[in-house]
N, C-alpha and C. Protein backbone atom coordinates (compact mmCIF):
# COMPACT_ATOMS: atom_id res chain seq x y z
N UNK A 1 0.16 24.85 15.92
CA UNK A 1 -0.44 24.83 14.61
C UNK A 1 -1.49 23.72 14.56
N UNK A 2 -2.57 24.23 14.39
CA UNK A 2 -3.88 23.21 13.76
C UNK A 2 -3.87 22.64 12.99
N UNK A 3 -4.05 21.45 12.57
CA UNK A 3 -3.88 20.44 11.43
C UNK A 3 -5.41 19.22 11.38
N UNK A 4 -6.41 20.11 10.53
CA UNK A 4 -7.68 19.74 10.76
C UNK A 4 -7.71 18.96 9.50
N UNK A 5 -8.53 17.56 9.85
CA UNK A 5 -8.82 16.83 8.56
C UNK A 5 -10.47 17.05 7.92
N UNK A 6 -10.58 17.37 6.74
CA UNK A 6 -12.22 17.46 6.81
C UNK A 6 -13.27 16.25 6.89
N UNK A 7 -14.08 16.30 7.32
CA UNK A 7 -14.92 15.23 7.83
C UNK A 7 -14.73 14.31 6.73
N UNK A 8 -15.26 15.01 5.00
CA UNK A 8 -15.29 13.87 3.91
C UNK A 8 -13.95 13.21 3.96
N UNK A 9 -12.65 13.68 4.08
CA UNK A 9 -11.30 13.09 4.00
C UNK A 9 -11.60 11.67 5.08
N UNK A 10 -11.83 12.38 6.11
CA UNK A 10 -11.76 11.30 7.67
C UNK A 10 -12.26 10.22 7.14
N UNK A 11 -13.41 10.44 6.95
CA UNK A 11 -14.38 9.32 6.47
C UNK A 11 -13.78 8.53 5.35
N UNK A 12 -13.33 9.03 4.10
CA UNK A 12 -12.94 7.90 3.35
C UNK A 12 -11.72 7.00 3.75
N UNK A 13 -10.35 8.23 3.73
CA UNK A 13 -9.42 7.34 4.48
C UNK A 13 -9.87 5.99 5.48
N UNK A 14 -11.08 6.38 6.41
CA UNK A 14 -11.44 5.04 7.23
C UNK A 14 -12.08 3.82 6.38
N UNK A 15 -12.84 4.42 5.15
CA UNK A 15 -13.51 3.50 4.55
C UNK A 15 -11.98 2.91 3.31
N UNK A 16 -11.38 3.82 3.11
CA UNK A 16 -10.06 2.59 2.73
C UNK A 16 -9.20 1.89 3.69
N UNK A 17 -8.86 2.47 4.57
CA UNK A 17 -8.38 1.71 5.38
C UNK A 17 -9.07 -0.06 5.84
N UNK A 18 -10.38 0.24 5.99
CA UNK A 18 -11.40 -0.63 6.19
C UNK A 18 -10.97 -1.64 5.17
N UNK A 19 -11.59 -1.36 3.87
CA UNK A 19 -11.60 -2.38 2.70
C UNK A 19 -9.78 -3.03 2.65
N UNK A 20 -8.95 -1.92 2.77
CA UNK A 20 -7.72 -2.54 2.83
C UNK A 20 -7.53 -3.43 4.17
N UNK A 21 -7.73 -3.68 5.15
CA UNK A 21 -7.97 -4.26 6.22
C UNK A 21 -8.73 -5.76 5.85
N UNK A 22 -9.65 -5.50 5.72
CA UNK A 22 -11.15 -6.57 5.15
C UNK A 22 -10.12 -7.57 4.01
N UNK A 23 -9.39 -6.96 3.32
CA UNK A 23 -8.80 -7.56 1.83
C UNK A 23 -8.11 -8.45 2.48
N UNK A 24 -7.19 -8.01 3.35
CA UNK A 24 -5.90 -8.56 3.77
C UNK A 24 -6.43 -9.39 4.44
N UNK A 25 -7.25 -9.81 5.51
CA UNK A 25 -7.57 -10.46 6.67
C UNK A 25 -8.17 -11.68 5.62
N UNK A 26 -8.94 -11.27 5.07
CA UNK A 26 -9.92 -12.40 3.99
C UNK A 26 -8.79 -13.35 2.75
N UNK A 27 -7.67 -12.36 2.82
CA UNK A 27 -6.66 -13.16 1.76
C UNK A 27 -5.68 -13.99 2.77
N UNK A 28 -5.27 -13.27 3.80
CA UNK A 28 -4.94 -14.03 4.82
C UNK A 28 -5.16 -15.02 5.36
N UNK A 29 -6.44 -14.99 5.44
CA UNK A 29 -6.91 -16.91 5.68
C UNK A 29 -6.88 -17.82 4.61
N UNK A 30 -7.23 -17.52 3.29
CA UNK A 30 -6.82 -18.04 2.27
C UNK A 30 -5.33 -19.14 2.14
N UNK A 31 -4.48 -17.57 2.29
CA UNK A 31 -3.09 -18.19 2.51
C UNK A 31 -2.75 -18.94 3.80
N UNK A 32 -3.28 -19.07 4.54
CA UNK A 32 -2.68 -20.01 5.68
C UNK A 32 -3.35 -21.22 5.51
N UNK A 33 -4.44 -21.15 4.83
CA UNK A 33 -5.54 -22.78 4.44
C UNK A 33 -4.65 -23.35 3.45
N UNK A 34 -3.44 -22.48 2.54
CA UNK A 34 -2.82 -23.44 1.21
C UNK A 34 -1.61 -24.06 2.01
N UNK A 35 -1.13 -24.40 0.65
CA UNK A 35 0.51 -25.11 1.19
C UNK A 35 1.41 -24.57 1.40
N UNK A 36 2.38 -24.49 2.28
CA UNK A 36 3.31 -23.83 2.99
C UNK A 36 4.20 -23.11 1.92
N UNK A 37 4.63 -23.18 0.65
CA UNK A 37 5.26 -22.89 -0.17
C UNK A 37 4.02 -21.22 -1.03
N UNK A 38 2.56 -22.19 -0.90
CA UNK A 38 2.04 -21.14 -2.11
C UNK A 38 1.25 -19.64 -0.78
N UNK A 39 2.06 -19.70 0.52
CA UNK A 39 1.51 -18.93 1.74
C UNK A 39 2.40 -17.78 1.01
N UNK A 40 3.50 -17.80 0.98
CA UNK A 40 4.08 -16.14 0.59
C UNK A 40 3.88 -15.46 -0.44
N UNK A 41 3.38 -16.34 -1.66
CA UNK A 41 2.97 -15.87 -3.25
C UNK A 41 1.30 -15.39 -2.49
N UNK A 42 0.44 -16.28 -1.89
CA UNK A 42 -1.31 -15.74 -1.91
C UNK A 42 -1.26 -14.32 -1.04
N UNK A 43 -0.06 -14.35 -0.13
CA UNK A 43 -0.22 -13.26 1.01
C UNK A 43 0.27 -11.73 0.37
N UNK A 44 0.53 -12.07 -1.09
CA UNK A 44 0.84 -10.52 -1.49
C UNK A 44 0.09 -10.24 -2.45
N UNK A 45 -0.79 -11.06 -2.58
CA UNK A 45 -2.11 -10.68 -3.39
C UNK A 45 -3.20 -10.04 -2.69
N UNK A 46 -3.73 -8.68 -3.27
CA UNK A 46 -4.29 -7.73 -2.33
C UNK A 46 -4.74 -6.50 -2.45
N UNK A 47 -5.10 -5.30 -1.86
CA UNK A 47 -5.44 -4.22 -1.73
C UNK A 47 -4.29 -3.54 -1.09
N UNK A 48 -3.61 -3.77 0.04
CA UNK A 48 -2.81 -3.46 1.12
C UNK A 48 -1.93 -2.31 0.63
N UNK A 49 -1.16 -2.67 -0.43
CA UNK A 49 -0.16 -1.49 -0.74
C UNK A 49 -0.97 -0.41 -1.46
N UNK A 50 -1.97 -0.87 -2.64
CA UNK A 50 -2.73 -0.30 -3.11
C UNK A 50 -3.44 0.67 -2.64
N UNK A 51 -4.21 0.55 -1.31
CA UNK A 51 -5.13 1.61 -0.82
C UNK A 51 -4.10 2.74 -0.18
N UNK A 52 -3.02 1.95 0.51
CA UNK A 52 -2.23 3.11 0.82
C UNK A 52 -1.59 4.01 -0.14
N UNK A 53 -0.99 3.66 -0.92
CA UNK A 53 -0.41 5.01 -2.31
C UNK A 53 -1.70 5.56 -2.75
N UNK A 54 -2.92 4.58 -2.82
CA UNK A 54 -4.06 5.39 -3.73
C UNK A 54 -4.49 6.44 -2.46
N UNK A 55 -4.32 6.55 -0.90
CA UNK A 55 -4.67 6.98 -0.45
C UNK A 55 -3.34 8.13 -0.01
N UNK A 56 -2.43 7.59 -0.21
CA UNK A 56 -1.25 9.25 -0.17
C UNK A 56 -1.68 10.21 -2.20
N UNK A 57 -1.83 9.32 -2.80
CA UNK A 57 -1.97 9.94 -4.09
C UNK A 57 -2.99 10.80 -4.12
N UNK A 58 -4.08 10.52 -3.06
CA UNK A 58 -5.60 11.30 -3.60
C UNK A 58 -5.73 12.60 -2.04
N UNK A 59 -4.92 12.14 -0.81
CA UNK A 59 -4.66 13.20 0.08
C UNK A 59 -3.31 13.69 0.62
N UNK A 60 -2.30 12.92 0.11
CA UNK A 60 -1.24 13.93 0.97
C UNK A 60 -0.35 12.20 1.52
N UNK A 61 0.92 12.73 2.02
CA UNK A 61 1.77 11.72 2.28
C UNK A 61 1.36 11.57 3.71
N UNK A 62 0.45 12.52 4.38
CA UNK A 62 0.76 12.04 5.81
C UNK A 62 -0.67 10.87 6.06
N UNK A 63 -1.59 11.39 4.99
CA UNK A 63 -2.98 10.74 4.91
C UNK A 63 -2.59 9.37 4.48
N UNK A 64 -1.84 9.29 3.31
CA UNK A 64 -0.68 7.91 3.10
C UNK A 64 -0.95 7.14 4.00
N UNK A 65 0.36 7.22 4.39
CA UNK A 65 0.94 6.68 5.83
C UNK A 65 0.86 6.02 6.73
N UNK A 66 -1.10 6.94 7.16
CA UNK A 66 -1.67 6.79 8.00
C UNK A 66 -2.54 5.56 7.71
N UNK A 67 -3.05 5.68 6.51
CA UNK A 67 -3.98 4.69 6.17
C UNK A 67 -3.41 3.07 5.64
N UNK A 68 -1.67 3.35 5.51
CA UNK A 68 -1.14 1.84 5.32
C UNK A 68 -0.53 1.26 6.54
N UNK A 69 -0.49 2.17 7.41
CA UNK A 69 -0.33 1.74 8.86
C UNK A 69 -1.49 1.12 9.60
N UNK A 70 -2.58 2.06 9.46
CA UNK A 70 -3.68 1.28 10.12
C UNK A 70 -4.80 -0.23 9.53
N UNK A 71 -3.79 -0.21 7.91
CA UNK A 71 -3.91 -1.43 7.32
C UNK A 71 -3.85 -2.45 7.81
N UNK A 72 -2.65 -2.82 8.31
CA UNK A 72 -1.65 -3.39 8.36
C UNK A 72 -1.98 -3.62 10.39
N UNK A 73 -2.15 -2.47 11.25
CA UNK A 73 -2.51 -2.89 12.57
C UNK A 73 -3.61 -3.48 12.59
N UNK A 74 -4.85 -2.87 12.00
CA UNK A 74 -5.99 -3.56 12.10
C UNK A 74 -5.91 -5.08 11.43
N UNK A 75 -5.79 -5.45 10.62
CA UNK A 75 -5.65 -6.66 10.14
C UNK A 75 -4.72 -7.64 11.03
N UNK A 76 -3.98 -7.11 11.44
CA UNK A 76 -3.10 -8.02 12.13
C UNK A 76 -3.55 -8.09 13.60
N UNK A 77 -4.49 -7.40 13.96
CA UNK A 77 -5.29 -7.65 15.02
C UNK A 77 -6.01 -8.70 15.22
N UNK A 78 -6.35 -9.09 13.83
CA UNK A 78 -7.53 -10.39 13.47
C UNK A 78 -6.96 -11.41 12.89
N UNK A 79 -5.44 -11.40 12.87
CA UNK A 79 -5.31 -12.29 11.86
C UNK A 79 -3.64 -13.07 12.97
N UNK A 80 -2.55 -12.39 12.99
CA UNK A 80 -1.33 -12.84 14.02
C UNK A 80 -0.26 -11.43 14.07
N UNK A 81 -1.38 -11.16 15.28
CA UNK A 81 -0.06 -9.62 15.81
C UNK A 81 1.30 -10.54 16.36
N UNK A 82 1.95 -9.43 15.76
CA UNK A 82 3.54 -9.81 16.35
C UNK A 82 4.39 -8.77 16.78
N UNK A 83 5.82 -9.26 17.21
CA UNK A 83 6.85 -7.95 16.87
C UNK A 83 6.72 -7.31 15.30
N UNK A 84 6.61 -7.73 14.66
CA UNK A 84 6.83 -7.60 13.13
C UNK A 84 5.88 -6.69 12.97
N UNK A 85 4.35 -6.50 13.44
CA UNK A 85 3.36 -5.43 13.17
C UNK A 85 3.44 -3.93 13.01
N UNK A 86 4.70 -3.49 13.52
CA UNK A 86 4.84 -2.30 13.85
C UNK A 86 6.02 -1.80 12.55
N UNK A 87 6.80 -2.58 12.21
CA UNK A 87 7.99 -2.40 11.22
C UNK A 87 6.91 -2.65 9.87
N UNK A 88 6.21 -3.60 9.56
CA UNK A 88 5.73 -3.85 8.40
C UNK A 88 4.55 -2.53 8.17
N UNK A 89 3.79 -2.58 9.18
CA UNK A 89 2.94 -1.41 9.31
C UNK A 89 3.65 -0.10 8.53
N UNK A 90 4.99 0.28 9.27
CA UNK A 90 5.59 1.59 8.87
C UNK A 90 6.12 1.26 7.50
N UNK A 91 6.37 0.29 6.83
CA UNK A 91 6.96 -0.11 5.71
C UNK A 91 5.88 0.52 4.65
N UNK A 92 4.46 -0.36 4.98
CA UNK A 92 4.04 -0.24 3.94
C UNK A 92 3.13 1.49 4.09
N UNK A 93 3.08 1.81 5.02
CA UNK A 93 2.54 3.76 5.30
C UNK A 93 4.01 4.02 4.70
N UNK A 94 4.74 3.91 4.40
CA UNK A 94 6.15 4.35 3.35
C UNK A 94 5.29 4.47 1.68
N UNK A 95 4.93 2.95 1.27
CA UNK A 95 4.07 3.27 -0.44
C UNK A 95 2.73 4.28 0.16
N UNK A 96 2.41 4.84 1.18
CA UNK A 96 1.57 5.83 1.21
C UNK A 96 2.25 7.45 0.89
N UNK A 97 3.11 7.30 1.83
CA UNK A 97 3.80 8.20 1.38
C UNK A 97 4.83 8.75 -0.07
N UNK A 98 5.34 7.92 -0.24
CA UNK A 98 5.49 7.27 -2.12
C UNK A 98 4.19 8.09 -2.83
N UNK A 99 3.13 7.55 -2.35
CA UNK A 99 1.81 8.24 -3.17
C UNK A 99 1.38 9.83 -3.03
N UNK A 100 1.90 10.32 -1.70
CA UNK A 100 1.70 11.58 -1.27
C UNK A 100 2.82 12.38 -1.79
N UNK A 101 3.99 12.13 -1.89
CA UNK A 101 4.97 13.02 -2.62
C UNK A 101 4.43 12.90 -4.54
N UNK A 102 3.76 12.07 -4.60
CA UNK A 102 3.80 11.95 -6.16
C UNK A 102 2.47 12.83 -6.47
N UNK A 103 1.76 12.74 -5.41
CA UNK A 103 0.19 13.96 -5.09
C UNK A 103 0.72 15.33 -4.91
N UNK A 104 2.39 15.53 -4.53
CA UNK A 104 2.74 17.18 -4.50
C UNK A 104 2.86 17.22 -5.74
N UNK A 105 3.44 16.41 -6.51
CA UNK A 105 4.03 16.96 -7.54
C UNK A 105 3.29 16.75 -8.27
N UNK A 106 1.96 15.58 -8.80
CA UNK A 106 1.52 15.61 -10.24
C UNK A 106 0.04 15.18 -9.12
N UNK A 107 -0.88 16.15 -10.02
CA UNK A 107 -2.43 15.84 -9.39
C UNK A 107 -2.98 14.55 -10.02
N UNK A 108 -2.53 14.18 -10.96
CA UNK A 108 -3.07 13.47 -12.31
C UNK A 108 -2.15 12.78 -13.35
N UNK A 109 -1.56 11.82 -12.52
CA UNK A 109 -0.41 11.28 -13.17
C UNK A 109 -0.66 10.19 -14.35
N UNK A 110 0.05 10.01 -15.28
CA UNK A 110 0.07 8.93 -16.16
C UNK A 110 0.37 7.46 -15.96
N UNK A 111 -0.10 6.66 -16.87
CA UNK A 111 -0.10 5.48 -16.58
C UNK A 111 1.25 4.59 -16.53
N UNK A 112 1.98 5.41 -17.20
CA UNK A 112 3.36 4.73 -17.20
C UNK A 112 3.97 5.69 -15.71
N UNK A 113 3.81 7.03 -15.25
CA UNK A 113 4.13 6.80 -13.53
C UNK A 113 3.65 6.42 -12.96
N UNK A 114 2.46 5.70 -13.12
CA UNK A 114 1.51 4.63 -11.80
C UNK A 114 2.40 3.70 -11.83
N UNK A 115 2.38 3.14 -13.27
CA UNK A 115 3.58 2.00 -13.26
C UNK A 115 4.82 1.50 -12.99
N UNK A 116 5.54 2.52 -13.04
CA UNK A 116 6.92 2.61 -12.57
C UNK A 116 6.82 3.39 -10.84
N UNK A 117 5.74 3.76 -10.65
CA UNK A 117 5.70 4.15 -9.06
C UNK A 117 5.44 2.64 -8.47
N UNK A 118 4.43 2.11 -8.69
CA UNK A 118 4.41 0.30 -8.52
C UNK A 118 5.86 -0.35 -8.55
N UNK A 119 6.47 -0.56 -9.36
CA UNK A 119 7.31 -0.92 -9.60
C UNK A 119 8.61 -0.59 -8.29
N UNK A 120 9.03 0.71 -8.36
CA UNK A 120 9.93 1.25 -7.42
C UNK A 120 9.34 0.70 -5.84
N UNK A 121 7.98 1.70 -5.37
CA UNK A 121 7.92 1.52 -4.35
C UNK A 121 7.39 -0.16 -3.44
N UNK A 122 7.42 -0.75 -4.65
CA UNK A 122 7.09 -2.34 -4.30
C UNK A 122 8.07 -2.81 -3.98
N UNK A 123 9.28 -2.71 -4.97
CA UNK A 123 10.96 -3.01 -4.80
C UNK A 123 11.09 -2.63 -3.08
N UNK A 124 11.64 -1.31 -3.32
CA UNK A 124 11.52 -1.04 -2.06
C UNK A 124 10.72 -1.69 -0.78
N UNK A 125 9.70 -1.98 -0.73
CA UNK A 125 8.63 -2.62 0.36
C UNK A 125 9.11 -4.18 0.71
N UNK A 126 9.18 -4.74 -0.59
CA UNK A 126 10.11 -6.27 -0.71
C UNK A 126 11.14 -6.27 0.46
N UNK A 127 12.12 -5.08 -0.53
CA UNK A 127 13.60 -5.28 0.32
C UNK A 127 13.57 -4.71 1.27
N UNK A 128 12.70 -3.88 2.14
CA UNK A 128 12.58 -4.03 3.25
C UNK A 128 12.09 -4.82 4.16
N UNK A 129 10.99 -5.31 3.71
CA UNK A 129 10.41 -6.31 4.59
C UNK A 129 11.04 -7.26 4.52
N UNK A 130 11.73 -8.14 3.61
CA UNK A 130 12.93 -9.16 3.66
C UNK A 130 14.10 -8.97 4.45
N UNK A 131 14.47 -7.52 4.49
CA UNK A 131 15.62 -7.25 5.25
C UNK A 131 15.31 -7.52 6.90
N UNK A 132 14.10 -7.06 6.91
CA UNK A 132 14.02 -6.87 8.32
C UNK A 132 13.44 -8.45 8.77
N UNK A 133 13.22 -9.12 8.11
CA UNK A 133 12.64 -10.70 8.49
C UNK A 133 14.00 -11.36 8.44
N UNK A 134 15.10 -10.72 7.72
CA UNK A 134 16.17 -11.50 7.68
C UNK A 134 16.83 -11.61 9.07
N UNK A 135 17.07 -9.69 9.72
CA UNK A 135 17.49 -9.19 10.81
C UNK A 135 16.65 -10.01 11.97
N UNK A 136 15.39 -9.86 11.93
CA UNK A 136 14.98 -10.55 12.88
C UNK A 136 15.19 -11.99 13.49
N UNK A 137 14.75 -12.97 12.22
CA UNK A 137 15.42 -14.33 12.26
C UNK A 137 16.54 -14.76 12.78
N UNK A 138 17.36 -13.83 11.93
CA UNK A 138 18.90 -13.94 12.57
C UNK A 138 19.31 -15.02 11.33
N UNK A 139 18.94 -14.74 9.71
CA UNK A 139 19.80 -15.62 8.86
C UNK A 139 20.13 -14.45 7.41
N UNK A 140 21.20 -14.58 6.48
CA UNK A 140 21.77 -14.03 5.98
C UNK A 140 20.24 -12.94 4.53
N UNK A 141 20.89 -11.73 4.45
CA UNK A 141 19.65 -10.78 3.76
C UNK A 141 19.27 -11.40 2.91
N UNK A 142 20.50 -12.00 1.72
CA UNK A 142 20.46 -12.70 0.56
C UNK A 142 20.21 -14.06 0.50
N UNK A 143 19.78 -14.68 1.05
CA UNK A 143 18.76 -16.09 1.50
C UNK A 143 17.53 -15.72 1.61
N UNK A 144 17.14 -14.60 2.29
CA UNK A 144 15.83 -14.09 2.50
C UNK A 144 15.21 -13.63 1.27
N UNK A 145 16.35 -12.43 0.55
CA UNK A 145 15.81 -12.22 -0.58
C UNK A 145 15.47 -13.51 -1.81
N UNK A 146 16.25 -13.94 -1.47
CA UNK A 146 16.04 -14.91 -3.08
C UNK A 146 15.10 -16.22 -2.46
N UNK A 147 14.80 -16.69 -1.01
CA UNK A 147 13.59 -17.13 -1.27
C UNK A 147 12.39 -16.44 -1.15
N UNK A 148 12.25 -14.88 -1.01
CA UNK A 148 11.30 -14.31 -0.84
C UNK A 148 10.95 -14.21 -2.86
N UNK A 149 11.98 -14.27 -3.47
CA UNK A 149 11.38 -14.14 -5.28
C UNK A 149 10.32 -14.22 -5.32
N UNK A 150 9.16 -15.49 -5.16
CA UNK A 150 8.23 -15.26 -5.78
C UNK A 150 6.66 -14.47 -5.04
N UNK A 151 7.09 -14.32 -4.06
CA UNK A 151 6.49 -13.30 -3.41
C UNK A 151 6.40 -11.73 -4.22
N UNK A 152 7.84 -12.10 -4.54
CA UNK A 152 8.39 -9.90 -4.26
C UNK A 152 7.75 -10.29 -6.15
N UNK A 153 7.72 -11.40 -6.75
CA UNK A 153 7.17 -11.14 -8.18
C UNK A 153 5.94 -11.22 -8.40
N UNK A 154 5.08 -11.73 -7.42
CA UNK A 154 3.64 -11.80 -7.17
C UNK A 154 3.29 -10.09 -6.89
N UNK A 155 4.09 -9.60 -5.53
CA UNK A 155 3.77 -8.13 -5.20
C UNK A 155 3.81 -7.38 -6.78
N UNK A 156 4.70 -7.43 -7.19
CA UNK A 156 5.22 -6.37 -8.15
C UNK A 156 4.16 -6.49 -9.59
N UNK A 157 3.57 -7.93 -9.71
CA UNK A 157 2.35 -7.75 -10.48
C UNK A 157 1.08 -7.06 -10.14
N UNK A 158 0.75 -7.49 -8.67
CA UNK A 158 -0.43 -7.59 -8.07
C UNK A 158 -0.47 -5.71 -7.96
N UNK A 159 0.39 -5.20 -7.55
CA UNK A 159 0.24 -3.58 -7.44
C UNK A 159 0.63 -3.20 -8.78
N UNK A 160 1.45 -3.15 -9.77
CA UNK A 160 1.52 -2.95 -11.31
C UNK A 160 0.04 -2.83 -11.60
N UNK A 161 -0.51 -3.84 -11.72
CA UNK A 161 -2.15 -3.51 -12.89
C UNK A 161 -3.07 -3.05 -11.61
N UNK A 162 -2.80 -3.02 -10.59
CA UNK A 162 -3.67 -2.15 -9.58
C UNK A 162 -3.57 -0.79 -9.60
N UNK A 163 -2.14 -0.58 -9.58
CA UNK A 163 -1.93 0.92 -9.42
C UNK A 163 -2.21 1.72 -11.25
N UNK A 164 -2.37 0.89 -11.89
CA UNK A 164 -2.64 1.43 -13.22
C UNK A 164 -4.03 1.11 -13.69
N UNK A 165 -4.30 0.64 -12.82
CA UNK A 165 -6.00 0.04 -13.27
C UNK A 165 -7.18 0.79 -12.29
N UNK A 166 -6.54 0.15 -11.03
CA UNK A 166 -7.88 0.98 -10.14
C UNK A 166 -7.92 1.96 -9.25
N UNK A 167 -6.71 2.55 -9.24
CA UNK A 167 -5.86 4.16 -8.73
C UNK A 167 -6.52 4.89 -9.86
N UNK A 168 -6.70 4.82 -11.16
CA UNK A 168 -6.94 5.87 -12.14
C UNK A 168 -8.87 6.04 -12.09
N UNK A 169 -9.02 4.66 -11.69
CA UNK A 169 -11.09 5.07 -11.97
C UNK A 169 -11.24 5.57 -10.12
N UNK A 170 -10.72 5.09 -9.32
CA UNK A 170 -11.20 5.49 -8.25
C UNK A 170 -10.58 7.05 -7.89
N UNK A 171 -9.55 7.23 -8.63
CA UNK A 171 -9.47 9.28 -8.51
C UNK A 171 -10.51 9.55 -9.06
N UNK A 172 -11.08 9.35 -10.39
CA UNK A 172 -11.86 9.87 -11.26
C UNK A 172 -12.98 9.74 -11.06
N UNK A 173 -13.60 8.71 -9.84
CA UNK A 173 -14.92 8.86 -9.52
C UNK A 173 -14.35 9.81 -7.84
N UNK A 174 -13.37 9.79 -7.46
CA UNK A 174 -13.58 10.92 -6.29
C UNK A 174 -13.62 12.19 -6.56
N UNK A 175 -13.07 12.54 -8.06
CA UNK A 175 -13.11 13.79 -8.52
C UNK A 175 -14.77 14.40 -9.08
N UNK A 176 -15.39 13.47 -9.20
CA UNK A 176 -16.74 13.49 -9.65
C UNK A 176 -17.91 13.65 -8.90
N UNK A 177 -17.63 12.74 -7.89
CA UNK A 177 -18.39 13.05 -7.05
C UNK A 177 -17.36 14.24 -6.15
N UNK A 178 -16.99 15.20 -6.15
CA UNK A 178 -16.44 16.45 -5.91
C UNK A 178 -15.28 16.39 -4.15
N UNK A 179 -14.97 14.91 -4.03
CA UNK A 179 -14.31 14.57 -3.26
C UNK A 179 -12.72 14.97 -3.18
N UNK A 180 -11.79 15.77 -4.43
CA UNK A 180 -11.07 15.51 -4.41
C UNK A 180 -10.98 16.66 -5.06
N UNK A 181 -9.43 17.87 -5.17
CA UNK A 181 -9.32 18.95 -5.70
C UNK A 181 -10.27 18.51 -7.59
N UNK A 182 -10.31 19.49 -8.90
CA UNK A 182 -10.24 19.23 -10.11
C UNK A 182 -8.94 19.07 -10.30
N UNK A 183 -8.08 18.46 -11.44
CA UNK A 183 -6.92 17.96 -12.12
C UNK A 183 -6.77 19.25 -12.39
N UNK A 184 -7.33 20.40 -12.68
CA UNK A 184 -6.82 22.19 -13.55
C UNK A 184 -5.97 22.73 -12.76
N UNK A 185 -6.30 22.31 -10.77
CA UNK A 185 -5.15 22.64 -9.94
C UNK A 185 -4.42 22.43 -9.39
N UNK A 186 -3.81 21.32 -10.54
CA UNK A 186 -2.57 20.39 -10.07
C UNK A 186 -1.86 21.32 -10.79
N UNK A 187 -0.20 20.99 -10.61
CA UNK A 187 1.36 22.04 -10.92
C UNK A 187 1.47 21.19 -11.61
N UNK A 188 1.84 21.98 -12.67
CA UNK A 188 2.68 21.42 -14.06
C UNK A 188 3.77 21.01 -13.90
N UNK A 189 3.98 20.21 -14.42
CA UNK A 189 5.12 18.92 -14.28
C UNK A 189 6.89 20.25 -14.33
């Protein structure tokens, strides 16, 4: 079975991937120039989760995926590849996919499911990536989680007014400029 992407898809996915890449790497140095305490709150300030759901929301969970994975490799190419690149990578192509199941079901979702999709799939992203920094380390989940707090409350803002703010104008200018199905042939809820 053939599974062809169309050129316009290829192309943007790369040009989000890009800017999500560019975000992270540029906030990334940021956070390693502050103080050791304000490194986990600046490092979840970002594009990163954002381009990926906005990019499963506007093509499909596998387009997702793809584009919060190659977030997440490329940036960490430029910034400190590790073991960790490959788990965090798939973590966050997870809120891509989050965005691509929510693209089967609603073409044109509301602002209170952007919000509560933020909300859930951030939770989720937290407690995984804590879990697995816990596993790795080798120190208890619930130490990890509760000093990861102000991180996982930084994330959960930083994608909240993203995913309700600039997920809704950037469908609506891909729908305009004719990038993206019309909203008439999305399935009713």
């Amino acid at each position: 079975m053939k599974h062809l992407i169309p050129t316009r898809q290829l192309a943007l996915l790369s040009i989000l991937a890009a800017m999500g890449a560019t975000a992270r790497i540029g906030l990334g140095w940021v956070a390693l120039q502050a103080p050791q305490a304000a490194y986990g709150v600046l490092i979840k300030v970002g594009l990163t989760e954002t381009v990926a759901f906005l990019s499963g929301l506007a093509f499909g969970p596998v387009q997702g995926f793809a584009t919060g994975v190659l977030v997440i490799v490329v940036s960490d190419l430029f910034m400190m590849p590790g073991p960790w690149t490959p788990f965090i990578a798939a973590i966050i192509g997870l809120l891509g996919v989050g965005g691509g199941l929510l693209h089967v079901r609603r073409k044109n979702p509301s602002l209170v499911l952007l919000g509560a999709s933020a909300v859930g799939l951030t939770l989720m992203s937290e407690l995984l990536q804590n879990t697995w920094f816990a596993l790795f380390f080798g120190i208890p989940v619930e130490a990890a989680v509760l000093t990861g707090i102000p991180s996982i409350v930084t994330a959960l803002i930083n994608n909240t007014f993203l995913f309700t703010t600039l997920v809704p104008r950037v469908l609506t200018i891909l729908r305009q400029k004719r990038m993206l199905a019309p909203v008439e042939n999305a399935r009713a809820p």
